[in-house]
C-alpha atoms as a PDB file:
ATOM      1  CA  UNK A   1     -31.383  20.173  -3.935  1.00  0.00           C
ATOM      2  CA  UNK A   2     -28.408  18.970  -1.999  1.00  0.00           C
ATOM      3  CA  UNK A   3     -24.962  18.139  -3.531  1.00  0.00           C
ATOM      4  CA  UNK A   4     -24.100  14.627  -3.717  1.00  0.00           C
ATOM      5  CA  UNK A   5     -21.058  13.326  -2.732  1.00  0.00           C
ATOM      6  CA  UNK A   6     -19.982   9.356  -3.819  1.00  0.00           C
ATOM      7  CA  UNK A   7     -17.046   7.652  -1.190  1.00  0.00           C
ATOM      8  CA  UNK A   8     -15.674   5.235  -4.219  1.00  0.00           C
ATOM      9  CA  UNK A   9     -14.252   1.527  -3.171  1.00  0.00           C
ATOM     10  CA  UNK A  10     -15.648   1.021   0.357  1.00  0.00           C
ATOM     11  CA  UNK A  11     -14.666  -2.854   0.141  1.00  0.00           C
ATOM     12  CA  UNK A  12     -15.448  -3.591   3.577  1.00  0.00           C
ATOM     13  CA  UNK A  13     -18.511  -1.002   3.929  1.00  0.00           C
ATOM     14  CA  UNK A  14     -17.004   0.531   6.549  1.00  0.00           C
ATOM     15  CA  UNK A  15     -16.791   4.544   5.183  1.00  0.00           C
ATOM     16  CA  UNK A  16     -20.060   5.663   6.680  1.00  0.00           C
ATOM     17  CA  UNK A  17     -19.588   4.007   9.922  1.00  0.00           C
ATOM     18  CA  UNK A  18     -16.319   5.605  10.773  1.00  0.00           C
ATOM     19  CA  UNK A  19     -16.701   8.826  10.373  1.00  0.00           C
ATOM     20  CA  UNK A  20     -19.660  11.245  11.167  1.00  0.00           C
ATOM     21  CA  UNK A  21     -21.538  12.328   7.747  1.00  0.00           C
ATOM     22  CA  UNK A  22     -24.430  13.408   9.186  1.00  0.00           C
ATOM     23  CA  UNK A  23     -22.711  16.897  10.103  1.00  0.00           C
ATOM     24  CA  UNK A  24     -23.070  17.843   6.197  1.00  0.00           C
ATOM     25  CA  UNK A  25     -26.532  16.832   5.963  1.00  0.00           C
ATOM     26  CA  UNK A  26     -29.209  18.566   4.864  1.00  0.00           C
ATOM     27  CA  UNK A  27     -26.619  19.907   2.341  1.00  0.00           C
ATOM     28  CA  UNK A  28     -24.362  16.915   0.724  1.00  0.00           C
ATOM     29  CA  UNK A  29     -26.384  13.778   0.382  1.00  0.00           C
ATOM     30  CA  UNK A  30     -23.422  10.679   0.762  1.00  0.00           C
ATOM     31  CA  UNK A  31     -23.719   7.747  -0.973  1.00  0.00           C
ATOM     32  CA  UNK A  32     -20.999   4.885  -0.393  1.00  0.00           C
ATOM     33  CA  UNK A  33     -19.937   2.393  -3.468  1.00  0.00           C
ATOM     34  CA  UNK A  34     -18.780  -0.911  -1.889  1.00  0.00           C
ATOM     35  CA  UNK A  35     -17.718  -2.193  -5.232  1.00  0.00           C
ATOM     36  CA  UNK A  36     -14.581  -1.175  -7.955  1.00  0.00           C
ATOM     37  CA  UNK A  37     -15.319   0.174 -11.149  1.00  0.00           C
ATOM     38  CA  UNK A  38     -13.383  -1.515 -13.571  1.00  0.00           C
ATOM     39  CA  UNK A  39     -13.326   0.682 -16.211  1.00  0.00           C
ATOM     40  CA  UNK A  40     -13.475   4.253 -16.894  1.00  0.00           C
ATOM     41  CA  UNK A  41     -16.839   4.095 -18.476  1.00  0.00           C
ATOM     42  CA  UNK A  42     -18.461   2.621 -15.890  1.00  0.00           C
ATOM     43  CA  UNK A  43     -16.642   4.691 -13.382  1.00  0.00           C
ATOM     44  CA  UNK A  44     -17.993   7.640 -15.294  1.00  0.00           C
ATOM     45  CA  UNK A  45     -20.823   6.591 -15.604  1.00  0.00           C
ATOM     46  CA  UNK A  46     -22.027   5.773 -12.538  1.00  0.00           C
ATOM     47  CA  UNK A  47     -20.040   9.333 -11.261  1.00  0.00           C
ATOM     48  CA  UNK A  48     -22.092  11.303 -13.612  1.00  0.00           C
ATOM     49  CA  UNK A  49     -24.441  12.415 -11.298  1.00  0.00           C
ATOM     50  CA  UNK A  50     -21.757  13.717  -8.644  1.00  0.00           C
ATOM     51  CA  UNK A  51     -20.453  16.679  -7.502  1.00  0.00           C
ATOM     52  CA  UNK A  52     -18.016  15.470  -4.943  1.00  0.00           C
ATOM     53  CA  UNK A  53     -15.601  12.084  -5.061  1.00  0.00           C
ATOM     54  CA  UNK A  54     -14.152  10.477  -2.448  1.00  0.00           C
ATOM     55  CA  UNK A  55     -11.270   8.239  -3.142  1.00  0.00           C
ATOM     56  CA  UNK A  56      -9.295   5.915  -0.788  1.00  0.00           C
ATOM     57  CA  UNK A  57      -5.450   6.628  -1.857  1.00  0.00           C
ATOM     58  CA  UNK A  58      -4.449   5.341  -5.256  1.00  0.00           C
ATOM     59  CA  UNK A  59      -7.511   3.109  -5.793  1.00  0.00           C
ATOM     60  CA  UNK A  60      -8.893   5.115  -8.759  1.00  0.00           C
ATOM     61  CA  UNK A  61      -7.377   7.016 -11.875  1.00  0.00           C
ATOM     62  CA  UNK A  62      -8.871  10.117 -12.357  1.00  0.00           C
ATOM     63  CA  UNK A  63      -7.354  10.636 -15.530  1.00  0.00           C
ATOM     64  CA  UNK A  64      -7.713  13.743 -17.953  1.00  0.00           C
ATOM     65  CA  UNK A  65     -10.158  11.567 -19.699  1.00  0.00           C
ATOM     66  CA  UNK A  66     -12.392  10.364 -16.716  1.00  0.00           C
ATOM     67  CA  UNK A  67     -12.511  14.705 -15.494  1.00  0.00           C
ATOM     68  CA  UNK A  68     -13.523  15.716 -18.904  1.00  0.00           C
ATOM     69  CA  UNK A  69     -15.993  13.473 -18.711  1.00  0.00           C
ATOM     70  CA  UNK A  70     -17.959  14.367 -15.303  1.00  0.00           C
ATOM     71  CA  UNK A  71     -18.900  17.913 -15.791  1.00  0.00           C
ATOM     72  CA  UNK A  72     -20.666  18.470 -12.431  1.00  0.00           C
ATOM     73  CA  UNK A  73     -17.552  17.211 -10.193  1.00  0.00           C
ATOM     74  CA  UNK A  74     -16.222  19.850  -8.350  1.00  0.00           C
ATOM     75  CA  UNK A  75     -14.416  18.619  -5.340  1.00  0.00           C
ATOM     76  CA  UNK A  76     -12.281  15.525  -5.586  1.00  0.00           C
ATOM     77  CA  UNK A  77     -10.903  14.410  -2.239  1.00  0.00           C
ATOM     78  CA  UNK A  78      -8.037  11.380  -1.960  1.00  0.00           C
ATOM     79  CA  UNK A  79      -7.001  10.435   1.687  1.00  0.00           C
ATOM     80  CA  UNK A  80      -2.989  10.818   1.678  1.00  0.00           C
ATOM     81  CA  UNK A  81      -1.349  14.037   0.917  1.00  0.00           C
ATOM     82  CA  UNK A  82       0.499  12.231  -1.983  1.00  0.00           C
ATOM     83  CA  UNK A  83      -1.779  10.782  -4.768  1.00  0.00           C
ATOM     84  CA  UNK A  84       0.158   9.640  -8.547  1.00  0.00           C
ATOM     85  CA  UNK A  85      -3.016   8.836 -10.353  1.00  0.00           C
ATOM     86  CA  UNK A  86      -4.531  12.172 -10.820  1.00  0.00           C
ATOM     87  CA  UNK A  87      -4.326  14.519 -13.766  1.00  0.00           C
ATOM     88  CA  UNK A  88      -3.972  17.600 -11.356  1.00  0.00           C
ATOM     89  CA  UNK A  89      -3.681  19.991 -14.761  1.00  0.00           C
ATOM     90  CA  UNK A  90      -6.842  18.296 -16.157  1.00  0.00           C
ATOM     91  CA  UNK A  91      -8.222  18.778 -13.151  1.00  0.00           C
ATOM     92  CA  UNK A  92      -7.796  22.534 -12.531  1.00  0.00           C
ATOM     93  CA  UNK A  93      -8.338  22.942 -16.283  1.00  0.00           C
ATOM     94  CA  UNK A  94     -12.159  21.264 -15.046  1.00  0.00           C
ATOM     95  CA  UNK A  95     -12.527  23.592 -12.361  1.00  0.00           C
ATOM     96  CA  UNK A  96     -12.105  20.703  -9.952  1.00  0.00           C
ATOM     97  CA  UNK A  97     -10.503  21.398  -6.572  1.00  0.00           C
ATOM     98  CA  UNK A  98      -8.073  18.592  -5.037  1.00  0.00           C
ATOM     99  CA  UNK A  99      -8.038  17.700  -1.629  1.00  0.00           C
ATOM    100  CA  UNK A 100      -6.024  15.562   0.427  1.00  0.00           C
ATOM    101  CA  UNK A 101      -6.302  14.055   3.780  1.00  0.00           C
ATOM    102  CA  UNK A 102      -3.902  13.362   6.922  1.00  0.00           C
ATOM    103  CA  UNK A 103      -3.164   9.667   7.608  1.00  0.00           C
ATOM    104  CA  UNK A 104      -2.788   8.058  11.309  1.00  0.00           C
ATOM    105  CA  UNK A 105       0.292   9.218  12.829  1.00  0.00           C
ATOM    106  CA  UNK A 106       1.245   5.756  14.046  1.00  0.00           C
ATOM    107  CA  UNK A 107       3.353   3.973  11.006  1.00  0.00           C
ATOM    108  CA  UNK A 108       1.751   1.161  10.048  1.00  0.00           C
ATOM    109  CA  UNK A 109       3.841  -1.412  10.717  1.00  0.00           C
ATOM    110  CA  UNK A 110       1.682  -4.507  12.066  1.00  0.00           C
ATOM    111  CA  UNK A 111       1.070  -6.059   8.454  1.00  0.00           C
ATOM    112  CA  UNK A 112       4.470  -5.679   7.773  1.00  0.00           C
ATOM    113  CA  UNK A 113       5.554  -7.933  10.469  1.00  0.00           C
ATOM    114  CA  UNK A 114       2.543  -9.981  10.062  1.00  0.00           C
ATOM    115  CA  UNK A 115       3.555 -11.552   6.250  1.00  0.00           C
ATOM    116  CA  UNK A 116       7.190 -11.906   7.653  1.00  0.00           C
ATOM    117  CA  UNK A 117       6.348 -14.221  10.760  1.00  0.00           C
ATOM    118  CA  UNK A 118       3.831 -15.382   8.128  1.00  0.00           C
ATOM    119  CA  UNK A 119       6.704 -16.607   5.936  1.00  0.00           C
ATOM    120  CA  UNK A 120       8.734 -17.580   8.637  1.00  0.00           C
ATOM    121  CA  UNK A 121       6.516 -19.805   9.972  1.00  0.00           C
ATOM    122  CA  UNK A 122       4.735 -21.537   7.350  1.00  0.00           C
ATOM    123  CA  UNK A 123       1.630 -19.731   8.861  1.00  0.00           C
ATOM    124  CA  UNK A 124      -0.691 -20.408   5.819  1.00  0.00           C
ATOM    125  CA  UNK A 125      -0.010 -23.786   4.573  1.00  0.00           C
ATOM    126  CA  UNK A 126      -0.045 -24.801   8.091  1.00  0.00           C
ATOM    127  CA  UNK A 127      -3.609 -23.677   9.205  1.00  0.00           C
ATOM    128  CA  UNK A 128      -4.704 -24.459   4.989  1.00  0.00           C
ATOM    129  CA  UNK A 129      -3.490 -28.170   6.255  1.00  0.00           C
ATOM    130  CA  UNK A 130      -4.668 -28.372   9.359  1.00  0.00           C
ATOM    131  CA  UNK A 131      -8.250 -27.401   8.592  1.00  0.00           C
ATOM    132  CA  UNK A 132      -8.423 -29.193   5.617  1.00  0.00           C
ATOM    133  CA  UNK A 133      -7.320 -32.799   7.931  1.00  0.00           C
ATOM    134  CA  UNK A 134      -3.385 -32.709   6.241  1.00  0.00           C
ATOM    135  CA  UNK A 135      -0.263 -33.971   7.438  1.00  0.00           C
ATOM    136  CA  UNK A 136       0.365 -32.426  11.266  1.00  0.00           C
ATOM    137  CA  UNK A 137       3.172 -30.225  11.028  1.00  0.00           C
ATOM    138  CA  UNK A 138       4.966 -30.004   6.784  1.00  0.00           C
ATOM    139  CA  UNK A 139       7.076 -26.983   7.344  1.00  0.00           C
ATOM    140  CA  UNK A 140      10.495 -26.070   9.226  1.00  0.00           C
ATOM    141  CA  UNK A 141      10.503 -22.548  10.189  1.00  0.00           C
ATOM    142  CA  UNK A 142      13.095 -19.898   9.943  1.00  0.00           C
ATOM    143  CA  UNK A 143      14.571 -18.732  13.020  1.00  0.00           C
ATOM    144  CA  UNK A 144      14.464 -14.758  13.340  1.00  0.00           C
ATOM    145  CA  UNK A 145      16.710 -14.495  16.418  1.00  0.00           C
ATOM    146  CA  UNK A 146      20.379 -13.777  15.355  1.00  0.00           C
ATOM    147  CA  UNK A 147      18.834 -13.500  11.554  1.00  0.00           C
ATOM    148  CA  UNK A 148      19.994 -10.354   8.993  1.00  0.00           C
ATOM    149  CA  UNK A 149      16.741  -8.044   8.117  1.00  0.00           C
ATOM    150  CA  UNK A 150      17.874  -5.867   5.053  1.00  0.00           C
ATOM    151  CA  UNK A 151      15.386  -2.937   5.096  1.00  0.00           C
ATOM    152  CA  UNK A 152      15.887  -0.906   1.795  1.00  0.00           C
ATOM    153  CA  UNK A 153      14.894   2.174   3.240  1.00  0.00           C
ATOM    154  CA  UNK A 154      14.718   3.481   6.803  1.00  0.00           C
ATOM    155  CA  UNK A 155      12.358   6.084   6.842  1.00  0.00           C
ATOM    156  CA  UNK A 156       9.238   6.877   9.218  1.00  0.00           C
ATOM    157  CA  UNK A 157       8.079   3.070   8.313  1.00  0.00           C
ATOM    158  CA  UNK A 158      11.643   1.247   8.085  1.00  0.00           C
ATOM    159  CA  UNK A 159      12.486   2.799  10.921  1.00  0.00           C
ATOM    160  CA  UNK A 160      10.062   1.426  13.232  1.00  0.00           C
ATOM    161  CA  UNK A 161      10.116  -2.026  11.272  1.00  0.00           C
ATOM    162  CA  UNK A 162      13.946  -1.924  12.225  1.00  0.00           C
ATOM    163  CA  UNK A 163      13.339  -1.168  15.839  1.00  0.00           C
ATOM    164  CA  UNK A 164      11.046  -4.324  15.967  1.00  0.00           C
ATOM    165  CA  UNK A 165      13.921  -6.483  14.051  1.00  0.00           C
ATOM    166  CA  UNK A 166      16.312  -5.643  17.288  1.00  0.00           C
ATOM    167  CA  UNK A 167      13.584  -6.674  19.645  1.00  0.00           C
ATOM    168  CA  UNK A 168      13.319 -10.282  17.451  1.00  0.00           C
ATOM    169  CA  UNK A 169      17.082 -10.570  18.145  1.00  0.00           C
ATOM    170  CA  UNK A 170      17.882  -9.769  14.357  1.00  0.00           C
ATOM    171  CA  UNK A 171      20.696  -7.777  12.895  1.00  0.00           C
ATOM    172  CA  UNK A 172      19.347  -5.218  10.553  1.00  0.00           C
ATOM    173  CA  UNK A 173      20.580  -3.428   8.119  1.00  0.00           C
ATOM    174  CA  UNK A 174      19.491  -0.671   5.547  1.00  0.00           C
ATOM    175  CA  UNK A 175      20.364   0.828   2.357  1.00  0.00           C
ATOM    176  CA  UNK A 176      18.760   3.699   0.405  1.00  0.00           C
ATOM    177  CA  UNK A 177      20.168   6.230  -2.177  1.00  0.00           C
ATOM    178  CA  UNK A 178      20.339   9.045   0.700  1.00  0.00           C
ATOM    179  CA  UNK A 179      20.753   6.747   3.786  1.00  0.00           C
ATOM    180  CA  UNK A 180      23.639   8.039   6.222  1.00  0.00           C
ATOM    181  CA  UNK A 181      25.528   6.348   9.071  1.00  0.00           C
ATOM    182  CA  UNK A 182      23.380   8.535  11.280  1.00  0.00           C
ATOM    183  CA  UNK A 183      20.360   8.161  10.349  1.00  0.00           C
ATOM    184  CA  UNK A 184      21.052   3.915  10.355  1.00  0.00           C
ATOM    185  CA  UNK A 185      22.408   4.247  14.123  1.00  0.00           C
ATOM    186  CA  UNK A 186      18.832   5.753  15.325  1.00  0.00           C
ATOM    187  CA  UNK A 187      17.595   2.890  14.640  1.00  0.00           C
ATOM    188  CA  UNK A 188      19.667   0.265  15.431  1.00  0.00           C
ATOM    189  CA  UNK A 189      21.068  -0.431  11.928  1.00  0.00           C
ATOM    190  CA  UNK A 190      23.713  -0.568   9.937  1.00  0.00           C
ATOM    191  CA  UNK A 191      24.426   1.333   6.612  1.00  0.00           C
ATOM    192  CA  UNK A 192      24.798  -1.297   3.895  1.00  0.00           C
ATOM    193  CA  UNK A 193      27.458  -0.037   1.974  1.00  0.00           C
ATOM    194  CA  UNK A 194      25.419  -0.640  -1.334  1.00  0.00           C
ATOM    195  CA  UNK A 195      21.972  -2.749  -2.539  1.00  0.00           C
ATOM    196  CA  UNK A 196      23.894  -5.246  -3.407  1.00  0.00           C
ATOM    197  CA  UNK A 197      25.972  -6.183  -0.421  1.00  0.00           C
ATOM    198  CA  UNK A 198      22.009  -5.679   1.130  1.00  0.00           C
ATOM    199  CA  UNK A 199      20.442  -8.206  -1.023  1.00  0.00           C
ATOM    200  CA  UNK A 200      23.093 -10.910  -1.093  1.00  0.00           C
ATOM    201  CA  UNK A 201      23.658 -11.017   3.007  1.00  0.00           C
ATOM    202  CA  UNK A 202      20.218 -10.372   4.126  1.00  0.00           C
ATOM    203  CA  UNK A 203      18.219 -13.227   5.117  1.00  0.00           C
ATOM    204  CA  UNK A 204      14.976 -11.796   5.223  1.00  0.00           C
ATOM    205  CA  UNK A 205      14.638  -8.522   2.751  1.00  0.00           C
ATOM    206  CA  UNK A 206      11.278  -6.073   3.457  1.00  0.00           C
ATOM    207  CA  UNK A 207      11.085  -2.977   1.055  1.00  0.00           C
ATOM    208  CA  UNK A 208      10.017   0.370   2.485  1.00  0.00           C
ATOM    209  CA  UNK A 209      11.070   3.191  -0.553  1.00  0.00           C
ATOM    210  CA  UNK A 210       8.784   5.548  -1.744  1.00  0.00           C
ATOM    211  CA  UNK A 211       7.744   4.993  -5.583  1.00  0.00           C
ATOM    212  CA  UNK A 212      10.230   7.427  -7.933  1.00  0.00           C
ATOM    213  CA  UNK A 213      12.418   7.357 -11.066  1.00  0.00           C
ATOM    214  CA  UNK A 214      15.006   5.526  -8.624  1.00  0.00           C
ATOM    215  CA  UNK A 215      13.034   2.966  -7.170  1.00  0.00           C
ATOM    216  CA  UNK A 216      10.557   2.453  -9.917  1.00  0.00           C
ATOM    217  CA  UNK A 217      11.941  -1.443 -10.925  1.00  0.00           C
ATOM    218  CA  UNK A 218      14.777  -1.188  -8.392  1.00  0.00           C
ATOM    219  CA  UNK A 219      14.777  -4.775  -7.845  1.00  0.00           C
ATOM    220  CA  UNK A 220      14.566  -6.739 -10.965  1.00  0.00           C
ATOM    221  CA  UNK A 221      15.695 -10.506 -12.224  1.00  0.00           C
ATOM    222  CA  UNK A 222      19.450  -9.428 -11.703  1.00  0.00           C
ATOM    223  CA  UNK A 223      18.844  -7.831  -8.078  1.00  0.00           C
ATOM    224  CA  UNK A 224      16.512 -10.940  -6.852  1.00  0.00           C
ATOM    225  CA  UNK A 225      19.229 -12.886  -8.355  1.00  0.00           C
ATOM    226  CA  UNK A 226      21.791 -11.736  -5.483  1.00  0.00           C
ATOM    227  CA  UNK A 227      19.325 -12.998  -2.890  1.00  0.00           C
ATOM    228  CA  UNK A 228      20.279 -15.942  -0.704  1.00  0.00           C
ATOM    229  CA  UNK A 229      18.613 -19.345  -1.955  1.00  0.00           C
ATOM    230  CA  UNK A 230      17.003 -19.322   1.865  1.00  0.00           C
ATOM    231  CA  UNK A 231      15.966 -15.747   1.820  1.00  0.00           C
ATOM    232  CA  UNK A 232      12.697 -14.340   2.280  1.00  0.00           C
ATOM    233  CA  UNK A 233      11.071 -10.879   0.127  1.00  0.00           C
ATOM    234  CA  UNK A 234       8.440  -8.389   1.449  1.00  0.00           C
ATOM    235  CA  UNK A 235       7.356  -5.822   0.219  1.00  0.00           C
ATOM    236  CA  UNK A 236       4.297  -3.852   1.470  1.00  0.00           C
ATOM    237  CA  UNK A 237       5.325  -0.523  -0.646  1.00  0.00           C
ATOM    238  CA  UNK A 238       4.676  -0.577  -4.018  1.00  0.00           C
ATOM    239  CA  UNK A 239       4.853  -2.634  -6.293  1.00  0.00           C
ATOM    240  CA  UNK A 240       6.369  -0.916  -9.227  1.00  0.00           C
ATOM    241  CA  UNK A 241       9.581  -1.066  -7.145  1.00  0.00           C
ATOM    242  CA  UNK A 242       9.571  -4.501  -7.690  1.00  0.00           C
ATOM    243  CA  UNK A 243       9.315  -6.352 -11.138  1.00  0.00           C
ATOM    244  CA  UNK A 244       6.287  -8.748 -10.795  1.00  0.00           C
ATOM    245  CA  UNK A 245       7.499 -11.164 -13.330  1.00  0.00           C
ATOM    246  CA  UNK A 246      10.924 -11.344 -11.937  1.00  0.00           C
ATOM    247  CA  UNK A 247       9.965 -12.345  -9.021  1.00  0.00           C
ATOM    248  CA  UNK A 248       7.175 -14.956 -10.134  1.00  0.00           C
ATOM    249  CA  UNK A 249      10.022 -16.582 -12.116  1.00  0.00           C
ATOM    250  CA  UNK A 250      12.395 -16.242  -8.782  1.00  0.00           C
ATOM    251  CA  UNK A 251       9.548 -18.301  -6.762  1.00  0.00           C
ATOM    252  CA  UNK A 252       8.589 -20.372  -9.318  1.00  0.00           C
ATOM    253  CA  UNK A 253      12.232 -21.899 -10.025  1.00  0.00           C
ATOM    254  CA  UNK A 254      12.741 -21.868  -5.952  1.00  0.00           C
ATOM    255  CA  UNK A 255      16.113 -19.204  -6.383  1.00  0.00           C
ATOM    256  CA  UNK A 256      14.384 -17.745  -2.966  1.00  0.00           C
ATOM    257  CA  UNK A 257      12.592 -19.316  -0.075  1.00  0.00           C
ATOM    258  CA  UNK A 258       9.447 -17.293  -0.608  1.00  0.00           C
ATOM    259  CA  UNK A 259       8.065 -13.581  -0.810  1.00  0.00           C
ATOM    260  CA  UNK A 260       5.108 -12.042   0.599  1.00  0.00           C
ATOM    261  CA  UNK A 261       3.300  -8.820  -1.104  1.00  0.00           C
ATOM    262  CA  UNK A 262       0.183  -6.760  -0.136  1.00  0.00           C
ATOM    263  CA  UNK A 263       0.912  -4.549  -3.154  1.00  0.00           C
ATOM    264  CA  UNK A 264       0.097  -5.396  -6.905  1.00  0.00           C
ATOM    265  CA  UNK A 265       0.173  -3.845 -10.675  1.00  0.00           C
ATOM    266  CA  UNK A 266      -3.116  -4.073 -11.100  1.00  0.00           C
ATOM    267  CA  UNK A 267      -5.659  -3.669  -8.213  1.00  0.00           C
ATOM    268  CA  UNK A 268      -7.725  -5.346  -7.768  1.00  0.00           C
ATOM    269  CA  UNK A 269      -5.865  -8.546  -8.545  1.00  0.00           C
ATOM    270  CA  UNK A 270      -7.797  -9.769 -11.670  1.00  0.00           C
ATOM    271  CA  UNK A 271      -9.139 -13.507 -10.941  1.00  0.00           C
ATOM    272  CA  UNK A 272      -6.817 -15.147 -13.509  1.00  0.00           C
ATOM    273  CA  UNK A 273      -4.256 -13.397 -12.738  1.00  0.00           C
ATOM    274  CA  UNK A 274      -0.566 -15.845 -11.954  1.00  0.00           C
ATOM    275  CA  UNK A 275       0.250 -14.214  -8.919  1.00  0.00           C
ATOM    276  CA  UNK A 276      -3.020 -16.033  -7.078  1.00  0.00           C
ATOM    277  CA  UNK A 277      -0.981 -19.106  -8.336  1.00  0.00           C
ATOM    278  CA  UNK A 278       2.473 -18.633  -7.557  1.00  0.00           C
ATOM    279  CA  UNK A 279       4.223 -21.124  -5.169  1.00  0.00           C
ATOM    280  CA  UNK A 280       5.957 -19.602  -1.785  1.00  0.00           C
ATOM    281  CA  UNK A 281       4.063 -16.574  -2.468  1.00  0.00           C
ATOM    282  CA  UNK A 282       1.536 -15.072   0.593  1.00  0.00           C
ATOM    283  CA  UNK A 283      -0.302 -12.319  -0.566  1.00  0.00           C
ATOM    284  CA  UNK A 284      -2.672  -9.987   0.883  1.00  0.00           C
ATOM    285  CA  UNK A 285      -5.101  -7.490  -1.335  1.00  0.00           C
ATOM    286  CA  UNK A 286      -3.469  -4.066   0.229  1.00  0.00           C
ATOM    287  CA  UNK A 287      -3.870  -4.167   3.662  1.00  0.00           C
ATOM    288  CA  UNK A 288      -1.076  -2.328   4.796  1.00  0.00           C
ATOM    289  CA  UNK A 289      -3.114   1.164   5.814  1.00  0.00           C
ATOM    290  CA  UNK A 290      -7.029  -0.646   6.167  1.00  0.00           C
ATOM    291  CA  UNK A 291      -7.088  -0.204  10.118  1.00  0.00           C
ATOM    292  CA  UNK A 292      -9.690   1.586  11.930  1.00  0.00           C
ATOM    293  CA  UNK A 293      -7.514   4.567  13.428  1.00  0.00           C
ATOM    294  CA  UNK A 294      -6.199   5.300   9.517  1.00  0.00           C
ATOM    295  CA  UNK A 295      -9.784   5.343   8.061  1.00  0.00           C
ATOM    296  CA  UNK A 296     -11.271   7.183  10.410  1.00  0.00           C
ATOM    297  CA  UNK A 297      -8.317   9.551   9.952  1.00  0.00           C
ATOM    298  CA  UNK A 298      -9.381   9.562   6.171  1.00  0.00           C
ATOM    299  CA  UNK A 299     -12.984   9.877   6.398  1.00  0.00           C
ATOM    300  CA  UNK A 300     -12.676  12.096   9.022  1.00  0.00           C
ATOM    301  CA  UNK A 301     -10.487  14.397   7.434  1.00  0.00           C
ATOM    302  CA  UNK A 302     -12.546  14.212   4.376  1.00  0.00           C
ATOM    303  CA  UNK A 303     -15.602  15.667   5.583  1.00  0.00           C
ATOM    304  CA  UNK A 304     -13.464  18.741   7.303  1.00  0.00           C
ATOM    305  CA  UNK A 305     -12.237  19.189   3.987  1.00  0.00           C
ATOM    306  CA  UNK A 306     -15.915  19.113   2.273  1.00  0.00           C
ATOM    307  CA  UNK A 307     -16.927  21.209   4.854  1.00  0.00           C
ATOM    308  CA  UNK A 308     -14.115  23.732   4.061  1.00  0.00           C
ATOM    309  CA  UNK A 309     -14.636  23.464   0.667  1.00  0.00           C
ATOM    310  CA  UNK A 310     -18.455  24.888   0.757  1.00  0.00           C
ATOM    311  CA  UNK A 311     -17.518  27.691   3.103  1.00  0.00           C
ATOM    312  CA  UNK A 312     -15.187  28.806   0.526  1.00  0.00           C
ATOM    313  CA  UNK A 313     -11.852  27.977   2.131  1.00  0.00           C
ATOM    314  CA  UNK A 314     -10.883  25.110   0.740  1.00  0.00           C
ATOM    315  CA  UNK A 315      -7.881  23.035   2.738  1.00  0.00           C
ATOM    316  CA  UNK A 316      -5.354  20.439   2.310  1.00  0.00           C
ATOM    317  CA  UNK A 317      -5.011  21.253  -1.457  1.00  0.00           C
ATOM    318  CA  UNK A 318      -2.811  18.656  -3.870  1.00  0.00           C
ATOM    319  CA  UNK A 319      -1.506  19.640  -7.284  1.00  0.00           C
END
């Protein structure tokens, strides 16, 4: 009897066409779930049957609860060598092996820019209008060329999104904890000499830390508060780093020109949930890292890792 293996929240149903399965057939039978499972019950429920999970970065909790409660999972395999939503104690505790995967080695930039120049533009409300037979033209848009981009941080990802700025004809700057004058200069930035000076100059302000104890809430009501009444937010991180509420108020009471976010508290975004609602908001459900060259990288790397895993030499192991 083979093993079966489930690939967990394949939205676009794209898993099994990206990568080839069929190498670990006749012995792992794959079975794709395009849908989320909403609660741990039903995602243990419908796991019960599995001895292998495959789960697209932080999608899924895997909890010391949810472990506990599917005895016949052995091999649990999350693309990213970085995963905060799994009980890696619980999990050895289970006898359940960890895996991770590599991601594309190009950073992934494009969305980035995309809900900028979205922003900038009016791109939404202008093609909402237009198709619905609206006013021609209802927005003034914001001129990049000779424009501040404060990047807080300037790491694989802000790096490149800071090269781009000095193509647009922007001045950039950056500011993280760690950042050095060096490091800035690569790139074609300055060093902001703290967030605050960052926030309160920049005119358009895209967020590119890693989620920790220092950036967890990092910019709040008194941070978004700094920003220029004409600025633009972005963040395409995480969204911890950013307090939701804050900045609903901030775009709600107009204190900034508009933010765009592909990263949320709870995801899926629940259907009544305000941020659907918010004025000068564009949102995205977490695009950033859904390209074709980063899934196959995933998928790809997740069958190696199954394979590895059966001849006994397990690789890529997180905890």
């Amino acid at each position: 009897m083979p093993l079966r293996c489930a690939v967990l929240d394949d939205y676009q149903g794209a898993a099994l066409s990206l990568a080839d399965w069929s190498v670990l057939s006749p012995g792992v039978e794959v079975v794709a779930f395009t849908g989320h499972f909403t609660s741990e019950a039903e995602l243990t429920a419908a796991l019960a049957d599995f001895d292998i999970v495959v789960t697209l970065r932080e999608r899924v909790r895997f909890p010391a609860a949810v472990l506990a409660a599917l005895p016949r999972l052995r091999l649990l395999i999350a693309s990213g060598m970085r995963n905060s939503v799994i009980d890696y104690a619980a999990a050895g505790r289970h006898g359940v092996t960890v895996c991770g995967t590599r991601s594309a080695t190009t950073p992934p930039v494009e969305l980035t820019w995309a809900l900028l120049l979205g922003l900038a533009r009016g791109i939404v409300p202008e093609s909402t209008g237009l198709a619905a037979g609206g006013p021609w033209q209802t927005t003034v848009g914001a001129d990049l060329h000779g424009a501040r981009l404060g990047l807080l941080g300037l790491g694989k990802i802000g790096g490149r999104v800071a090269q781009i700025g000095r193509a647009f004809g922007m001045e950039v700057t950056g500011w993280s904890p760690n950042l050095t004058d060096e490091r800035a200069a690569e790139v074609g930035a300055t060093r902001a000499a703290g967030l605050e000076e960052l926030l309160s100059t920049a005119d358009f302000v895209s967020v590119h830390l890693a989620l920790g104890d220092r950036s967890r809430g990092l910019l709040g009501a008194p941070e978004l508060a700094l920003m220029k009444p004409t600025a633009y937010l972005v963040n395409s991180s995480r969204s911890a780093i950013v307090d939701q509420a804050a900045l609903l108020a901030a775009l709600r009471e107009g204190r900034i020109a508009g933010a765009a976010v592909d990263v949320f508290d709870t995801e899926p975004l629940p259907a009544d949930d305000p941020v659907r609602t918010t004025p000068r908001l564009l949102a995205t459900p977490h695009l950033g890292y859904v390209t074709r060259a980063n899934l196959r990288t995933y998928y790809g790397d997740a069958i190696e890792d199954i394979q590895a895993y059966l001849a006994g030499e397990p690789i890529r192991l997180l905890g």
